[in-house]
N, C-alpha and C. Protein backbone atom coordinates (compact mmCIF):
# COMPACT_ATOMS: atom_id res chain seq x y z
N UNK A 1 48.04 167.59 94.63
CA UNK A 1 48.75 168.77 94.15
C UNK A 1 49.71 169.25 95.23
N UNK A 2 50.79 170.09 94.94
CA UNK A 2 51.84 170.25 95.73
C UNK A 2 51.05 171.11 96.86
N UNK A 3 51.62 171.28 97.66
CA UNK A 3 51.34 172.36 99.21
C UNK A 3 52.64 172.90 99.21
N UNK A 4 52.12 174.80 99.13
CA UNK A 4 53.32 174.97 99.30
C UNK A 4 53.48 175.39 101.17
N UNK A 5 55.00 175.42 101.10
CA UNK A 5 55.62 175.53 102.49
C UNK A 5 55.57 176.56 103.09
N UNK A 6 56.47 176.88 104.45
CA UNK A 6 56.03 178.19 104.61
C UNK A 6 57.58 179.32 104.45
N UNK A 7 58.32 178.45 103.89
CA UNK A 7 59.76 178.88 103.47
C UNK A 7 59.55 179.17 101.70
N UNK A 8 58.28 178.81 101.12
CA UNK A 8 57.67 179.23 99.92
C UNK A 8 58.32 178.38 98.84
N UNK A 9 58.81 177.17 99.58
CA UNK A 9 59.48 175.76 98.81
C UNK A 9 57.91 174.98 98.64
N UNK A 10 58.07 174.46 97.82
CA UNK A 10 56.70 173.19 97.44
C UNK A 10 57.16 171.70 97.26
N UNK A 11 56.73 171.02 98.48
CA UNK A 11 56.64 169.30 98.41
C UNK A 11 55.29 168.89 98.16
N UNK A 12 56.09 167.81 97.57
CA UNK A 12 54.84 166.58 96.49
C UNK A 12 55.38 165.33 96.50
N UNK A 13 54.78 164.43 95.90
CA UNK A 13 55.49 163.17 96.41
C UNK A 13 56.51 162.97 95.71
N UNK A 14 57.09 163.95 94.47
CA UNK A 14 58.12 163.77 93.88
C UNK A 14 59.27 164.29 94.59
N UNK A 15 59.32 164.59 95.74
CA UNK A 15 60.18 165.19 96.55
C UNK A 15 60.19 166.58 96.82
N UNK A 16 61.03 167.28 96.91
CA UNK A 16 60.93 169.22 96.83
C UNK A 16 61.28 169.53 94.98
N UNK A 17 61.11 170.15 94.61
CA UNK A 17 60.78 170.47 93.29
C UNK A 17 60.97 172.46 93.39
N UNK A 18 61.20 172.77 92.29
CA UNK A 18 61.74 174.08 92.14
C UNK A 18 60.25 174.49 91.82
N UNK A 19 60.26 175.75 92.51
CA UNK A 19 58.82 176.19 92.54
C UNK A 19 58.26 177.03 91.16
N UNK A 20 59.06 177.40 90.32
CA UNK A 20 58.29 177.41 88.75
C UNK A 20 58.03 176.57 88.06
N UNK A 21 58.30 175.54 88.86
CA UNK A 21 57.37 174.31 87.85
C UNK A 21 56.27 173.87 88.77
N UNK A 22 55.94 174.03 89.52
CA UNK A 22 54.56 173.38 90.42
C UNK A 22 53.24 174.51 90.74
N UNK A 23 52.39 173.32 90.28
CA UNK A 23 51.43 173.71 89.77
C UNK A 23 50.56 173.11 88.45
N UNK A 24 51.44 173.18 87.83
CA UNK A 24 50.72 172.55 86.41
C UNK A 24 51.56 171.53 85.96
N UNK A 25 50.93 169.85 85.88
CA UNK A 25 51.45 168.77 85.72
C UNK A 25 52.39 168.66 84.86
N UNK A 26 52.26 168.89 83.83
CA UNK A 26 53.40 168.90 82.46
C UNK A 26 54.71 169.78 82.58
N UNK A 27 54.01 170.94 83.11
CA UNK A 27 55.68 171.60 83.52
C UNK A 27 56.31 171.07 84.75
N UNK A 28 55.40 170.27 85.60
CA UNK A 28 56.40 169.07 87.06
C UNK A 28 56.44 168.12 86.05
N UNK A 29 56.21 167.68 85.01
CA UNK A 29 57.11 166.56 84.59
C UNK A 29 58.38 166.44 83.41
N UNK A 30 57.99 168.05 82.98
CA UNK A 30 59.32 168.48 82.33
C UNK A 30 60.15 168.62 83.64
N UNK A 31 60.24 169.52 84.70
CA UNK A 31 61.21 169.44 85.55
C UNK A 31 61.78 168.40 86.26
N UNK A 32 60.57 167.27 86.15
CA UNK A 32 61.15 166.23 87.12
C UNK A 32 62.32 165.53 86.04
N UNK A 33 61.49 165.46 84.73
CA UNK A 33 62.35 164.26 83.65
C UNK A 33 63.18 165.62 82.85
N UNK A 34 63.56 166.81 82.92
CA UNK A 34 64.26 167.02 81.50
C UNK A 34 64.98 168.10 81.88
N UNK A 35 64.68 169.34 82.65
CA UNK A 35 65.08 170.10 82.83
C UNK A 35 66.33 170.30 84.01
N UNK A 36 67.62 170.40 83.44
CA UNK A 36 68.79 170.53 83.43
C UNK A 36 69.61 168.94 83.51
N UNK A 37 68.64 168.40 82.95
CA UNK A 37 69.53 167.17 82.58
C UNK A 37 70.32 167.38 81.28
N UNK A 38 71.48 166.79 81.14
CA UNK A 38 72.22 167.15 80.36
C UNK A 38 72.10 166.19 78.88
N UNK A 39 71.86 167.58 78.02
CA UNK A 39 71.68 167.01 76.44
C UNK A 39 73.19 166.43 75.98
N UNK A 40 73.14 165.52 74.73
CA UNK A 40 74.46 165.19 74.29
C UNK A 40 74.08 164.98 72.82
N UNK A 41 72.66 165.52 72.50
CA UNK A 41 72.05 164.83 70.86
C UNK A 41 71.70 165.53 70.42
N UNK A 42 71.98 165.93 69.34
CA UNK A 42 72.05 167.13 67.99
C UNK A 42 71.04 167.46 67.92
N UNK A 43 70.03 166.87 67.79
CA UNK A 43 68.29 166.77 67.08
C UNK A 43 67.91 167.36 68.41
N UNK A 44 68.20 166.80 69.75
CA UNK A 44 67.49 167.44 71.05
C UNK A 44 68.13 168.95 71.57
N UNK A 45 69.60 169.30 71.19
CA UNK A 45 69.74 170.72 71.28
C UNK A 45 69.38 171.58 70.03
N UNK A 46 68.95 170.88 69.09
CA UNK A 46 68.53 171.90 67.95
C UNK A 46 67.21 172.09 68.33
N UNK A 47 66.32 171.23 68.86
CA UNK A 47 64.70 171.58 69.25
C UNK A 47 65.05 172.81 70.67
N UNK A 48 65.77 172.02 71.37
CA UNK A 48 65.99 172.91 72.46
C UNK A 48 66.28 174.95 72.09
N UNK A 49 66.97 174.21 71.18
CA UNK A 49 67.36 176.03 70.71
C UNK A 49 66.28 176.61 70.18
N UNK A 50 65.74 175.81 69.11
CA UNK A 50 64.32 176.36 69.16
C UNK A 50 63.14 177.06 70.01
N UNK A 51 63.42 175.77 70.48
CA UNK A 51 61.65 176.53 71.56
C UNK A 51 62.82 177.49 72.80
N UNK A 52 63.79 177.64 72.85
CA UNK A 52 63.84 178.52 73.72
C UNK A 52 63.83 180.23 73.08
N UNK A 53 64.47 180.07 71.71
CA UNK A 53 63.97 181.06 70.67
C UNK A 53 62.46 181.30 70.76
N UNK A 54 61.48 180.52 70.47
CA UNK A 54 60.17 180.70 70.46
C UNK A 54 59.88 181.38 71.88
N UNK A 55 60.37 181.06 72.82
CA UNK A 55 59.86 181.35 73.89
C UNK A 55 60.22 182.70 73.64
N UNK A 56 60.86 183.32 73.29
CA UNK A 56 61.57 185.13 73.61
C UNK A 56 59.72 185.77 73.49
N UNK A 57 59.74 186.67 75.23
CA UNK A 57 58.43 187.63 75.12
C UNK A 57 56.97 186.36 75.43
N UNK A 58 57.46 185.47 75.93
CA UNK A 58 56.22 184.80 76.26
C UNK A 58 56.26 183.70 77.42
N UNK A 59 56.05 183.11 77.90
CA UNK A 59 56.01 181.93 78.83
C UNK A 59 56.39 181.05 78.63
N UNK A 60 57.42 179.88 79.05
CA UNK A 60 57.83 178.71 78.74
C UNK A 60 57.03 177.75 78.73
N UNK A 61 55.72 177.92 79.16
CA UNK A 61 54.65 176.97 79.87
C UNK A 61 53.81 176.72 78.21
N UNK A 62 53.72 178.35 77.86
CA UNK A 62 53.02 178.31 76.12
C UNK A 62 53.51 177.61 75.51
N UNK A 63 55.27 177.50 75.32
CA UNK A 63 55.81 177.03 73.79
C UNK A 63 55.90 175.18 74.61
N UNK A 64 55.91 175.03 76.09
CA UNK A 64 55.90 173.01 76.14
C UNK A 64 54.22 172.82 75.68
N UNK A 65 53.35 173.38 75.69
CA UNK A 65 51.88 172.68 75.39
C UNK A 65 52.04 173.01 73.76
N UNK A 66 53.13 173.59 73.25
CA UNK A 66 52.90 173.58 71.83
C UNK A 66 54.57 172.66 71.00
N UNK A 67 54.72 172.13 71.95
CA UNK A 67 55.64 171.26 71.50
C UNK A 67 55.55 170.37 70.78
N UNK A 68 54.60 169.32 70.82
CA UNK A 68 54.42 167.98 69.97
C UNK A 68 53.90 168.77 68.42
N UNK A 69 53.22 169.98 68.78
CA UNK A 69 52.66 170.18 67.37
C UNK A 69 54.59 170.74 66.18
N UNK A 70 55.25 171.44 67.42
CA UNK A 70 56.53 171.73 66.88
C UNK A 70 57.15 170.69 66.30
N UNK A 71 57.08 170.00 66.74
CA UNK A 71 57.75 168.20 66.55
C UNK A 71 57.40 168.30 65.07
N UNK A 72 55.97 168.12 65.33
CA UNK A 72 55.42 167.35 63.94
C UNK A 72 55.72 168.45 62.50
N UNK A 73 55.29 169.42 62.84
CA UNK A 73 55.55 170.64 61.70
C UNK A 73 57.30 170.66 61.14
N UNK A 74 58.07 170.82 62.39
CA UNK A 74 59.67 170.49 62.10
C UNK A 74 60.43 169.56 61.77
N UNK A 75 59.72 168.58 61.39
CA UNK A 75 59.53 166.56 61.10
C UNK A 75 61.14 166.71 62.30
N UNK A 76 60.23 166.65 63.51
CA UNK A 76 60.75 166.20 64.40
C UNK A 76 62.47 166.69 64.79
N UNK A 77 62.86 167.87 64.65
CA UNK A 77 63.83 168.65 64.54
C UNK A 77 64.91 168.13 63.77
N UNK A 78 64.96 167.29 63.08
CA UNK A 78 66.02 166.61 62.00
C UNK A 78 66.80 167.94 61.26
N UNK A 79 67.71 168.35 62.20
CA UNK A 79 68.39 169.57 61.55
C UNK A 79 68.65 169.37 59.10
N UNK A 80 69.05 168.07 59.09
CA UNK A 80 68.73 168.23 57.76
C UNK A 80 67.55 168.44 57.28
N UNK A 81 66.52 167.94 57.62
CA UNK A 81 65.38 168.08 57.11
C UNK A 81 64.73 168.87 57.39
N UNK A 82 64.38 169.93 57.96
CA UNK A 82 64.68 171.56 58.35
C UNK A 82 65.22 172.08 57.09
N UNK A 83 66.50 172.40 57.31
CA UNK A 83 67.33 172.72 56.33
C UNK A 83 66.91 173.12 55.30
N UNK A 84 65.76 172.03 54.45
CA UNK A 84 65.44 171.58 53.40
C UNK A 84 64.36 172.45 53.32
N UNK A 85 64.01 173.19 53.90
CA UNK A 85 62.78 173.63 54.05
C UNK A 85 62.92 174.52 53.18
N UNK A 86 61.60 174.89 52.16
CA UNK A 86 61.39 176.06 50.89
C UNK A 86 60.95 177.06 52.05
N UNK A 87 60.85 178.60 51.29
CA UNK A 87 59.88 179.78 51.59
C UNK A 87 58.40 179.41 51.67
N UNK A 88 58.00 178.43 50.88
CA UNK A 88 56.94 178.29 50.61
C UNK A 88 56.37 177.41 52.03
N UNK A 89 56.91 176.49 52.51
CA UNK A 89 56.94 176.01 53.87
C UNK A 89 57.09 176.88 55.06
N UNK A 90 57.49 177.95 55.09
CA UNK A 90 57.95 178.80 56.05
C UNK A 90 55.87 179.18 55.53
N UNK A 91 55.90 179.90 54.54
CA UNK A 91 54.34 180.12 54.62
C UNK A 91 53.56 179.57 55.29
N UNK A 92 53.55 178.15 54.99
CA UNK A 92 52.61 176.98 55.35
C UNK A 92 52.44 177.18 56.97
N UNK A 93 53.91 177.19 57.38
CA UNK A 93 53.84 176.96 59.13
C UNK A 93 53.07 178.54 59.57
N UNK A 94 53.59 179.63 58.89
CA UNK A 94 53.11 180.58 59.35
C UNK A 94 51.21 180.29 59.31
N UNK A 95 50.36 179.79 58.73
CA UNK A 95 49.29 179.79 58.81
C UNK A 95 48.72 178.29 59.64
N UNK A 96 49.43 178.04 60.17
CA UNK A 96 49.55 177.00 61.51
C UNK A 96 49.35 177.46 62.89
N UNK A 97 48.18 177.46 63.14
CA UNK A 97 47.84 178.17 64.66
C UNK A 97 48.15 176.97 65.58
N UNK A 98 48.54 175.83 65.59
CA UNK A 98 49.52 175.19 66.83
C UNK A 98 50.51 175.01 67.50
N UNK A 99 51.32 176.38 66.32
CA UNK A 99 52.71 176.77 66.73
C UNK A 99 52.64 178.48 66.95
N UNK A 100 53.51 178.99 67.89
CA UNK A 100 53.43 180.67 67.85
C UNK A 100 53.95 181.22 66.02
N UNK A 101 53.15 181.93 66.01
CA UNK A 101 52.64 182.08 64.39
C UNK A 101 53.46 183.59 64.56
N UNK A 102 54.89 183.51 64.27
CA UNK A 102 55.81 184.38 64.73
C UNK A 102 56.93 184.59 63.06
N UNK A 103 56.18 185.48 62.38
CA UNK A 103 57.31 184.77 61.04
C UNK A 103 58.80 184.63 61.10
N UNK A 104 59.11 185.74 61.96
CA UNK A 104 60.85 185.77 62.18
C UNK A 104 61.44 184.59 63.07
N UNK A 105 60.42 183.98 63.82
CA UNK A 105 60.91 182.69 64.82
C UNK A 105 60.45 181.70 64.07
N UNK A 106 59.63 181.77 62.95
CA UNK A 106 59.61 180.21 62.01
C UNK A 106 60.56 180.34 60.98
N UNK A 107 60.83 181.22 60.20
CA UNK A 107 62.43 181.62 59.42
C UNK A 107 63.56 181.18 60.28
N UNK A 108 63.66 181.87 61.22
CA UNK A 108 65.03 181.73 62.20
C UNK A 108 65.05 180.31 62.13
N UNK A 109 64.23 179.32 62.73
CA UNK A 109 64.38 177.88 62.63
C UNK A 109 64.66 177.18 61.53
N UNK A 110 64.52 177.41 60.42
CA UNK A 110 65.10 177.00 58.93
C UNK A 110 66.34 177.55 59.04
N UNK A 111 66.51 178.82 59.34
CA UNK A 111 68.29 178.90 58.67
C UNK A 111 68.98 178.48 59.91
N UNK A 112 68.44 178.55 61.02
CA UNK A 112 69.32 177.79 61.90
C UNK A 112 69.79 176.52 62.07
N UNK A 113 68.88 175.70 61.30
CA UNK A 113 69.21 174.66 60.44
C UNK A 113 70.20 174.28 59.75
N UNK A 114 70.05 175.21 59.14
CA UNK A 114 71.02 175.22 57.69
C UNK A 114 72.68 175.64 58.73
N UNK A 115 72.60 176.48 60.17
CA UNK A 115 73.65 176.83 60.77
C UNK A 115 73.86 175.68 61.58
N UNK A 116 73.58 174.95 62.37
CA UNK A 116 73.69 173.45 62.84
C UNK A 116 74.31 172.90 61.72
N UNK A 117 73.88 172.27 60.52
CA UNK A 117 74.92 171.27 59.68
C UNK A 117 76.31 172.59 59.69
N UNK A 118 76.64 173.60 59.31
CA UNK A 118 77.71 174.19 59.30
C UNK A 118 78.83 173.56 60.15
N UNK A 119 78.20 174.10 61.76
CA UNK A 119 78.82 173.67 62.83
C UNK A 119 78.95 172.32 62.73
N UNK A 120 78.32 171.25 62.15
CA UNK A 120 78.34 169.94 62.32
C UNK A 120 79.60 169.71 61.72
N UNK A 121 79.47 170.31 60.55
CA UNK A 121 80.76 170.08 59.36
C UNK A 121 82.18 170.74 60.07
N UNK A 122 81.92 172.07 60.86
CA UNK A 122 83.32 172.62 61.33
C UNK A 122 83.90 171.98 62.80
N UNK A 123 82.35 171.22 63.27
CA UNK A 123 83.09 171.02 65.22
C UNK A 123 82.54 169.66 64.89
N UNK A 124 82.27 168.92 64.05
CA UNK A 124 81.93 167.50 64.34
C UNK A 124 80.60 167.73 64.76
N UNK A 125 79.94 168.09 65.93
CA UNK A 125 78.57 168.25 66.20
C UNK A 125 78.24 169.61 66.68
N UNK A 126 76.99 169.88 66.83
CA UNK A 126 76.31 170.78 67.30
C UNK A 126 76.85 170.29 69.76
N UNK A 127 76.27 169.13 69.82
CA UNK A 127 77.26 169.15 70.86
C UNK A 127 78.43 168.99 71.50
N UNK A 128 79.04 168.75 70.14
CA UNK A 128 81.08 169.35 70.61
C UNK A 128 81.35 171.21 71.16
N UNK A 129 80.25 171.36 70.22
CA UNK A 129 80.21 172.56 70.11
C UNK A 129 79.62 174.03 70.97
N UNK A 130 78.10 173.34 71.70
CA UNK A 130 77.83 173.96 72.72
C UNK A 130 78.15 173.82 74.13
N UNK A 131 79.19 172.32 74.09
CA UNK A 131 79.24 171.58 75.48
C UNK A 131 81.21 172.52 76.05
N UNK A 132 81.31 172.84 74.53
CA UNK A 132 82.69 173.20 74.69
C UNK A 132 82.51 174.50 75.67
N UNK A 133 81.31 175.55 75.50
CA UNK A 133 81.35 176.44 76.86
C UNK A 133 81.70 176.24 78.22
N UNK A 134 81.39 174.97 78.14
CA UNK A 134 81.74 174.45 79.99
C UNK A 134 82.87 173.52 80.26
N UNK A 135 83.70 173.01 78.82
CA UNK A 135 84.40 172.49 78.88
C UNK A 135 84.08 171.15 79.23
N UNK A 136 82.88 170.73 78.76
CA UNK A 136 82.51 169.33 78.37
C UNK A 136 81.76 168.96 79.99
N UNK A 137 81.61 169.64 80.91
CA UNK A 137 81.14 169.35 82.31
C UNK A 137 79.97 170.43 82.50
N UNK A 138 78.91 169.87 83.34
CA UNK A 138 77.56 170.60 83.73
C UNK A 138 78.74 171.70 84.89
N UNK A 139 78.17 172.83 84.61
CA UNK A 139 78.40 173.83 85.76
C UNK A 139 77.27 173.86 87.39
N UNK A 140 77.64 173.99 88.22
CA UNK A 140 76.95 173.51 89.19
C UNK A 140 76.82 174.91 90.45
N UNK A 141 75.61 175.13 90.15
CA UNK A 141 75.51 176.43 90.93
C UNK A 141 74.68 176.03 92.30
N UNK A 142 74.53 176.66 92.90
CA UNK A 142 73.74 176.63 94.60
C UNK A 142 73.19 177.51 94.88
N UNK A 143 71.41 177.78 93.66
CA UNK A 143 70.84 178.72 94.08
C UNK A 143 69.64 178.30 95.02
N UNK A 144 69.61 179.05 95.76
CA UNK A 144 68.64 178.60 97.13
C UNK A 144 66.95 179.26 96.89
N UNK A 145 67.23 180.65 96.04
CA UNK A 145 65.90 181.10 95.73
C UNK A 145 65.74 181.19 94.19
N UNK A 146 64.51 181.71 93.57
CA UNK A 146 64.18 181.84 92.25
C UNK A 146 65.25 183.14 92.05
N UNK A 147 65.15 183.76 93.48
CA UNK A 147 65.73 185.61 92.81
C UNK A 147 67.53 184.89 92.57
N UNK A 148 67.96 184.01 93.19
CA UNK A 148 69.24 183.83 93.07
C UNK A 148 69.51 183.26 91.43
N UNK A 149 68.58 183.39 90.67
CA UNK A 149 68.92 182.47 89.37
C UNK A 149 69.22 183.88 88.37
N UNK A 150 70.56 184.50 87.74
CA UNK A 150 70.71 184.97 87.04
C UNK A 150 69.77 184.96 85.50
N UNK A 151 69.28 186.00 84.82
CA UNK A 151 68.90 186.31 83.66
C UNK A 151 69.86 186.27 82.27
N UNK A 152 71.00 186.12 82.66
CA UNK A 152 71.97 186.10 81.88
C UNK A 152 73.56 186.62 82.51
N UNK A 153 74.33 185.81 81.84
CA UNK A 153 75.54 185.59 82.35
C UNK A 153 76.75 185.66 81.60
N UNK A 154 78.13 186.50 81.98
CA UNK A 154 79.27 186.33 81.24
C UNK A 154 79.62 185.01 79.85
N UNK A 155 79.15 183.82 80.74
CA UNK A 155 79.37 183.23 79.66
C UNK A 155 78.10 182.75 78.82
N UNK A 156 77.03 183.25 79.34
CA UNK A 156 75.92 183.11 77.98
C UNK A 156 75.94 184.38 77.34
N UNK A 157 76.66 185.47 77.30
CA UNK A 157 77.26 186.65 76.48
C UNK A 157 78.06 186.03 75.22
N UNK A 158 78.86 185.31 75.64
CA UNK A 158 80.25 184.79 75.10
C UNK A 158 79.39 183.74 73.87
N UNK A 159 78.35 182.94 74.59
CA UNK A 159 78.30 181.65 73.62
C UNK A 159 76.90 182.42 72.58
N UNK A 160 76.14 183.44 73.36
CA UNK A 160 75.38 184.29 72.31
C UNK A 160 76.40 184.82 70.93
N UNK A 161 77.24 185.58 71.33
CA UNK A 161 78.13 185.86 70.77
C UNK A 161 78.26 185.09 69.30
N UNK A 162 79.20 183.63 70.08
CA UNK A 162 79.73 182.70 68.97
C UNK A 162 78.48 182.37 68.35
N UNK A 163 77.06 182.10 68.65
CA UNK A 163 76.09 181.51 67.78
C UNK A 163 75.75 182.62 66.30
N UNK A 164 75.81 184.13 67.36
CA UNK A 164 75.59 185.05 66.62
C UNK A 164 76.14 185.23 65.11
N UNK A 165 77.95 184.97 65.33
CA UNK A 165 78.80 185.01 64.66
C UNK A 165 78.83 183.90 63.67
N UNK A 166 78.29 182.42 63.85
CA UNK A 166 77.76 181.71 63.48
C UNK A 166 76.71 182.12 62.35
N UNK A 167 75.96 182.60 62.62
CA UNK A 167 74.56 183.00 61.56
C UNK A 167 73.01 182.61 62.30
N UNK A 168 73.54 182.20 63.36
CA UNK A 168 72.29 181.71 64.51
C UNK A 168 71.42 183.23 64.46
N UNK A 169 70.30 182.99 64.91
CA UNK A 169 69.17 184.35 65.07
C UNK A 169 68.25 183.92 66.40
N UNK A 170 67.78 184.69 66.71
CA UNK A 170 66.94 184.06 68.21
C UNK A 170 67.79 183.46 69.41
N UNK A 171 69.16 183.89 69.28
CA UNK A 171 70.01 183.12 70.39
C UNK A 171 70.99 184.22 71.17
N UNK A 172 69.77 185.22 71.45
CA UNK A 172 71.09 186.47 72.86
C UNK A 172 71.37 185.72 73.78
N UNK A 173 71.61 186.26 74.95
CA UNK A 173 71.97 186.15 75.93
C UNK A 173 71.41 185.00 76.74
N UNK A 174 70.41 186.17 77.24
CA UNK A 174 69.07 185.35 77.96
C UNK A 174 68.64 183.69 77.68
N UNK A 175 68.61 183.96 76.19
CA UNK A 175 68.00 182.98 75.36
C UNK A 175 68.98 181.82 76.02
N UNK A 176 70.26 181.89 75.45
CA UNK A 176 71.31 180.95 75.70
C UNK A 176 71.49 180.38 77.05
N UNK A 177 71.13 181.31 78.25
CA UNK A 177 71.25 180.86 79.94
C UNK A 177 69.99 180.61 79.95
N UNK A 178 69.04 180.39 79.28
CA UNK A 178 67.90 179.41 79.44
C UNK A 178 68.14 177.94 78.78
N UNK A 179 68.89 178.54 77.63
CA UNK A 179 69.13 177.11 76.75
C UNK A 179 70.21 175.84 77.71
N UNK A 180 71.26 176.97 78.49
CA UNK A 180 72.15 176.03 78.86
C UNK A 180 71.69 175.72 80.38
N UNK A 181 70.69 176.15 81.04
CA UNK A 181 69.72 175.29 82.31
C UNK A 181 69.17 174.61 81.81
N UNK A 182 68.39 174.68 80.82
CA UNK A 182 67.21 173.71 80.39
C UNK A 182 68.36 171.99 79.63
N UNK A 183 69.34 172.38 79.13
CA UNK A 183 69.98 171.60 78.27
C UNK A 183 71.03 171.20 79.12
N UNK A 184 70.73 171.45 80.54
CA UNK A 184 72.17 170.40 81.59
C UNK A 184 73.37 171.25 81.26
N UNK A 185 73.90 172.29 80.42
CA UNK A 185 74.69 172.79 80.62
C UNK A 185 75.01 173.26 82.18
N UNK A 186 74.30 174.08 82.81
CA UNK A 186 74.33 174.32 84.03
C UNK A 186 73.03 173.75 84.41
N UNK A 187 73.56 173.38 86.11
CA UNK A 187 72.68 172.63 86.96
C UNK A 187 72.38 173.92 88.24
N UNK A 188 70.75 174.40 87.48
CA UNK A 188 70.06 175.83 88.33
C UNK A 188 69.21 175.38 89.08
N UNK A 189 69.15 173.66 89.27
CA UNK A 189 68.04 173.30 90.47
C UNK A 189 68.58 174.06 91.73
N UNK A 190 67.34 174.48 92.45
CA UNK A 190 67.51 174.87 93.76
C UNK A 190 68.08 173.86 94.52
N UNK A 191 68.51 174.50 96.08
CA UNK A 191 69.42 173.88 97.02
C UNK A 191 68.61 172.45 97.42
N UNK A 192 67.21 172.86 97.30
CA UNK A 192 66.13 172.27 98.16
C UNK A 192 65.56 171.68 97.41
N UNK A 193 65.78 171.45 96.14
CA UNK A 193 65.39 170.30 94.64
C UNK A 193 65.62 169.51 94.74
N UNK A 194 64.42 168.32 94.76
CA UNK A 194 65.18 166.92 94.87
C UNK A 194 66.02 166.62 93.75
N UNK A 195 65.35 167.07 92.75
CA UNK A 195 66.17 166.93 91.30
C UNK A 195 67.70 167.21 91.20
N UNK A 196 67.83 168.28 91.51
CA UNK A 196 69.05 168.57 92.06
C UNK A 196 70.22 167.63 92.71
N UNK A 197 69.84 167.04 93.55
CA UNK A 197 70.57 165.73 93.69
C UNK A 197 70.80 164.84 93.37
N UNK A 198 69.31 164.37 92.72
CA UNK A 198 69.56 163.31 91.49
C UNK A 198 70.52 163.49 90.41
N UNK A 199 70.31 164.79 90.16
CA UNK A 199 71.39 165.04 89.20
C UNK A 199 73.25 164.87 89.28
N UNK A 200 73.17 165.58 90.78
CA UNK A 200 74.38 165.27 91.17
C UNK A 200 75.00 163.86 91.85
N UNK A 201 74.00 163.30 91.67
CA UNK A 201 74.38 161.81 92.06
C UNK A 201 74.58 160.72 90.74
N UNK A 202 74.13 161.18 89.72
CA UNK A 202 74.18 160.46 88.44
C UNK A 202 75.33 160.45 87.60
């Protein structure tokens, strides 16, 4: 298990690692393999938008140990097949204790569905469309501590905004500058992340 330092950085043999993920294996191997690597696939920013929706008011750590069950209930985020989803399915999931049993965040994921093909039909994809915030390039910040990582930002205002305007639900601010670290939009590994370099070396 990691040791942490006395600069309150944590090494492991995966190198230095951003210290909200160490500790518990699955969230060091979302950070090592996923987090702020950059998405480019419809199906993986529509899950992404999801569980970062789900997450609003709870821990990111809750909605990854309830991911595979998300998978399976959402037949695997297939924005059409979503879409497709009756009221009567929105029921079903609501009495599904392997997902946060949230009725307005299992609704929101059906019509956001139905708002993904929109965008598909008006920008070609869902990632023409979210990548266009950065102008098709990861933004690259140099935060050295956890306190240096903004909660939300001018331009996750802007792209809350457009989702809003869109018909999106579950996608403020916050939501969105989690969506666009977690989804490689911006690169929020610390200075002292090995990941971080990997990234910028790729």
């Amino acid at each position: 298990m990691p040791e942490p330092r006395a600069d309150g950085r944590t090494s492991s043999s995966a190198g230095t690692r951003c210290s909200w993920a160490v500790g518990d294996p699955r969230m060091e191997a979302y950070h090592d393999q996923e987090w702020g690597t950059p998405l480019h696939d419809d199906r993986a920013l529509f899950e992404l938008l999801t569980l970062e929706g789900a997450q609003a008011g709870l821990s990111w750590s809750t909605v990854l140990y309830r991911r595979d069950a998300y998978r399976r209930l959402f037949a695997n985020f297939d924005p059409n097949a979503v879409a497709a989803f009756s009221n009567a399915d929105a029921d079903r999931l609501f009495t599904d204790a392997s997902i946060i049993r949230n009725r307005q965040k299992i609704t929101s994921t059906i019509l956001n569905a139905r708002r993904v093909l929109k965008i598909q039909a008006e920008h070609g994809s869902l990632d023409a469309f979210v990548w266009s915030f950065v102008d098709g390039a990861p933004i690259v910040n140099a935060p050295a501590t956890l306190q240096d990582l903004p909660g939300q930002t001018a331009l996750s205002v802007r792209m809350s905004k457009a989702l809003r305007k869109a018909g999106f639900s579950f996608v403020g601010p916050t939501i969105c500058y989690a969506f666009m670290q977690a989804g490689g939009l911006i690169n929020d590994h610390l200075v002292s992340c090995t990941r971080r370099a990997e990234l910028l070396g790729s």
